[in-house]
C-alpha atoms as a PDB file:
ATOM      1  CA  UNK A   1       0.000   0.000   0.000  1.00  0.00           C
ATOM      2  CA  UNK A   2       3.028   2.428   0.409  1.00  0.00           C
ATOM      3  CA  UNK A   3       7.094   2.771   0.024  1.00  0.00           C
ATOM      4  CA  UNK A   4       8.800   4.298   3.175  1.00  0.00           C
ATOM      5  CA  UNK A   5      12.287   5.491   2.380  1.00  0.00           C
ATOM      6  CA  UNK A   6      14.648   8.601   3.171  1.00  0.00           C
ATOM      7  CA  UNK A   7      16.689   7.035   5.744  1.00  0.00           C
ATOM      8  CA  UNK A   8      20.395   7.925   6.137  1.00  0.00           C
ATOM      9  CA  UNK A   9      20.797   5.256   8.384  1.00  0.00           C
ATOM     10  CA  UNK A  10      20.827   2.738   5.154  1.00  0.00           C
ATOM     11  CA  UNK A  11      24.290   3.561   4.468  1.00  0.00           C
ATOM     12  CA  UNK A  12      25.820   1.833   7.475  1.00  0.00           C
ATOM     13  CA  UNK A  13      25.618  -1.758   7.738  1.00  0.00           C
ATOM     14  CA  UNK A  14      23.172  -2.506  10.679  1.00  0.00           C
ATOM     15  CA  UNK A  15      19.672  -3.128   9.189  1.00  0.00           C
ATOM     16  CA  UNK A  16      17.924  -2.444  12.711  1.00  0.00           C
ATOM     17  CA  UNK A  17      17.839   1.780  12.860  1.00  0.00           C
ATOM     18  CA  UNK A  18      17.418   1.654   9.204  1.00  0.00           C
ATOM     19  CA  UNK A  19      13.751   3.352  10.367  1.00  0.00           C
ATOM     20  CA  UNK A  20      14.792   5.630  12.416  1.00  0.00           C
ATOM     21  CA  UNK A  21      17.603   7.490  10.654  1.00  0.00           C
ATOM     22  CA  UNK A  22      17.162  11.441  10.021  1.00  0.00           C
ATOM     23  CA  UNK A  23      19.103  14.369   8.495  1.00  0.00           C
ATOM     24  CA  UNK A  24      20.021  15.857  11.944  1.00  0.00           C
ATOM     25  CA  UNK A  25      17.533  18.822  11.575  1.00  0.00           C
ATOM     26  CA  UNK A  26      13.535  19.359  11.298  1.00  0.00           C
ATOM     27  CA  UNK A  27      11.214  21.165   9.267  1.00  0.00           C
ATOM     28  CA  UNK A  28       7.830  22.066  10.371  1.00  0.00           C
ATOM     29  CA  UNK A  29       4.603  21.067   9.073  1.00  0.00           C
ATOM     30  CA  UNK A  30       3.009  22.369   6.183  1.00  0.00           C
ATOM     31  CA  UNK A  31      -1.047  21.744   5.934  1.00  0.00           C
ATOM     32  CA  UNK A  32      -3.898  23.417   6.077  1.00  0.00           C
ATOM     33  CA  UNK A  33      -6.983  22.139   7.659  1.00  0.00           C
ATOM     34  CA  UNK A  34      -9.184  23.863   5.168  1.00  0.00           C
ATOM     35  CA  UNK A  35      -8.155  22.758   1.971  1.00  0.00           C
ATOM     36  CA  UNK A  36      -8.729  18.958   3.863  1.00  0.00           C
ATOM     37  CA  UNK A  37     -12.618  20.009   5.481  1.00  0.00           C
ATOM     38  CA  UNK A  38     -11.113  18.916   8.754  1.00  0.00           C
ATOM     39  CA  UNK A  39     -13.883  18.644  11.370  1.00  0.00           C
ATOM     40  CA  UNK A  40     -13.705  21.253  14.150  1.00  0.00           C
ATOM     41  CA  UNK A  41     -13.012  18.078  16.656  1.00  0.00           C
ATOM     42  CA  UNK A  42     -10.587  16.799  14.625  1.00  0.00           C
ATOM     43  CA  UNK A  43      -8.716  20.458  14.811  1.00  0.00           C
ATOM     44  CA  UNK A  44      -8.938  20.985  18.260  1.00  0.00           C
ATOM     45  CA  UNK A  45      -7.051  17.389  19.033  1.00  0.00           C
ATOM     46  CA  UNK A  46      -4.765  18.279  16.405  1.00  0.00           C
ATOM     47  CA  UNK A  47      -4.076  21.707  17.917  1.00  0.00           C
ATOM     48  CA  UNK A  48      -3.793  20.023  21.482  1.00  0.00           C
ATOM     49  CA  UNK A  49      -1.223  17.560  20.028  1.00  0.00           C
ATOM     50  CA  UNK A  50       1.235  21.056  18.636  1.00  0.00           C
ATOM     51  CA  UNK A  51      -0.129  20.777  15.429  1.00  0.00           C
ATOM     52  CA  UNK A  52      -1.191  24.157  13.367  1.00  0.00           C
ATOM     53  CA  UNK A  53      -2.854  24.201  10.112  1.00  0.00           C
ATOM     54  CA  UNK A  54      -1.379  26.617   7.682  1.00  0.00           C
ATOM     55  CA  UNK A  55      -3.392  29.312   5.405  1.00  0.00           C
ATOM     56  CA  UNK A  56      -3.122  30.326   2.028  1.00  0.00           C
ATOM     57  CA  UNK A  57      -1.702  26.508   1.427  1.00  0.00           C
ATOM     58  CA  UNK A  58      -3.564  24.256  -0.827  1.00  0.00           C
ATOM     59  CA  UNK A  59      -2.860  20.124   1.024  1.00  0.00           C
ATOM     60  CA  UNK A  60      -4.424  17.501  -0.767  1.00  0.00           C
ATOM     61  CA  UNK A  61      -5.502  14.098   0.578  1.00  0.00           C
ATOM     62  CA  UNK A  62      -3.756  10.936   0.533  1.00  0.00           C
ATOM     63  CA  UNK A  63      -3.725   9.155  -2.714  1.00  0.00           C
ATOM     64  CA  UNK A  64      -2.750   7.004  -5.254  1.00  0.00           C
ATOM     65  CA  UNK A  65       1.576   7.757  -6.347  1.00  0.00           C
ATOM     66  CA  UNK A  66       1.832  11.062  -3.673  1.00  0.00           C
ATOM     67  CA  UNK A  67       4.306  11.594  -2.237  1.00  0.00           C
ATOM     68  CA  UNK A  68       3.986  12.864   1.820  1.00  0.00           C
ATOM     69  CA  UNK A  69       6.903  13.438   4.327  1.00  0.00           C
ATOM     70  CA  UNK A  70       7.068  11.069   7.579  1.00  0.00           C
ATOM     71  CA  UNK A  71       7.220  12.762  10.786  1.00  0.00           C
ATOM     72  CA  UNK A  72       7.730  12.238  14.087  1.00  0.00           C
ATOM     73  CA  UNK A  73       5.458  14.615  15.945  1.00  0.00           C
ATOM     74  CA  UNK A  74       4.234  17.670  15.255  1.00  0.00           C
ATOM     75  CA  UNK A  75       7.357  20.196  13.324  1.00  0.00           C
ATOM     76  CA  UNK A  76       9.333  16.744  13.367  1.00  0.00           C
ATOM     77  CA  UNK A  77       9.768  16.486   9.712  1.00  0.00           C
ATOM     78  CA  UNK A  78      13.109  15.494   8.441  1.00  0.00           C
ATOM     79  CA  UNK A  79      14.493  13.215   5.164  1.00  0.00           C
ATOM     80  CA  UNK A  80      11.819  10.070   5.302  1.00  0.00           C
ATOM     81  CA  UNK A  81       9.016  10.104   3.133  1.00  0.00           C
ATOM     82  CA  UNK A  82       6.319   7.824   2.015  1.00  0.00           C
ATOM     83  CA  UNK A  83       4.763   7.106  -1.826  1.00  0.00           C
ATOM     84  CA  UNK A  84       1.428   5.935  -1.392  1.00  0.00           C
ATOM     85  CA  UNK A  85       0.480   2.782  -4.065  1.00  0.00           C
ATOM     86  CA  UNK A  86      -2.892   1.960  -2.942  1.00  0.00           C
ATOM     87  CA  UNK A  87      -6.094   3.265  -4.906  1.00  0.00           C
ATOM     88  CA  UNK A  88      -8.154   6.441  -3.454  1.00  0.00           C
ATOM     89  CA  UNK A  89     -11.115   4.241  -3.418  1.00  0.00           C
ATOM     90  CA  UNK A  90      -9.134   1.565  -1.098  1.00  0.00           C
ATOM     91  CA  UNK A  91     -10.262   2.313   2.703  1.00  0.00           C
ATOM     92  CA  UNK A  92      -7.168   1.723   3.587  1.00  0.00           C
ATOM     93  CA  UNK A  93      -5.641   4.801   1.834  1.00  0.00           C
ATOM     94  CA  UNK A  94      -8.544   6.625   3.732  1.00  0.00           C
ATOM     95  CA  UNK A  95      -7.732   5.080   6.765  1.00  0.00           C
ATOM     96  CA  UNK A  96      -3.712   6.131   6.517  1.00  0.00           C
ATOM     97  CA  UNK A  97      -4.510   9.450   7.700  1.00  0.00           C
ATOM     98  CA  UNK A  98      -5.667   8.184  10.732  1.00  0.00           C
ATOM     99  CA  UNK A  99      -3.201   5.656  11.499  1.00  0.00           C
ATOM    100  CA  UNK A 100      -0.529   8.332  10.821  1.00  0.00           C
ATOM    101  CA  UNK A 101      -1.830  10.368  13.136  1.00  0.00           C
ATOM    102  CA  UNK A 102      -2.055   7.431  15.773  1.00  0.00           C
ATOM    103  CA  UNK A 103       1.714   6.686  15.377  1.00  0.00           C
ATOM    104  CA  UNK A 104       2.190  10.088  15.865  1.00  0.00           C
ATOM    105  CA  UNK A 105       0.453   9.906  19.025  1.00  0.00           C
ATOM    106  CA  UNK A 106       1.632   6.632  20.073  1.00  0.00           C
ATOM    107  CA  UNK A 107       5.633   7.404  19.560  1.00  0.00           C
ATOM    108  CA  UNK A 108       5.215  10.256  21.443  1.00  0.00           C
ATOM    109  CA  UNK A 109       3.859   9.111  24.739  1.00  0.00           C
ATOM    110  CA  UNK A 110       5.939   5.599  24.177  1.00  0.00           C
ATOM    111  CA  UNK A 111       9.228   6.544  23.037  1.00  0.00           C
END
């Protein structure tokens, strides 16, 4: 359903951090909650979590060959990024927003 790459960590040897590698600096989040019709609810827990949407930005939804960055938490965007194969149609494209945002949350209180 999707690549994951961007790693730096693939250049050494050890196959185990290979997921975890980034450039050594972060970028912060570009979206805006408009352009995606977020629900008010869905804003609020996203603003509680550090998360801001930005204006005058057009985001699109997840879908078939994008291309989206990984991040780590809210403004914790570095190299890794993900190519999404599955069909718009497929629930579990529409689901990926949601499980991203789970991972999110679930890194963060279990590092």
């Amino acid at each position: 359903m999707l690549i994951q790459g961007g790693s730096p960590n693939t250049l050494n040897n050890n196959n185990e951090d290979d997921q975890f590698g980034g450039p050594g600096y972060t970028i912060n989040h570009e979206i805006n909650w408009d352009s995606l019709n977020y629900a008010s609810d869905l804003r609020q827990e996203l603003t509680v979590e550090g998360y801001s949407s930005t204006e005058g930005l057009v985001s699109k939804r997840i879908a078939k060959y994008r291309v989206a960055m990984a991040a780590a938490g809210p403004n914790k965007i570095g190299s890794q990024f993900f190519i999404v194969l599955g069909e718009s149609t497929d629930p579990r494209v529409a689901y990926l927003e949601a499980v991203i945002q789970y991972l999110a949350k679930l890194c963060r209180t279990h590092p």
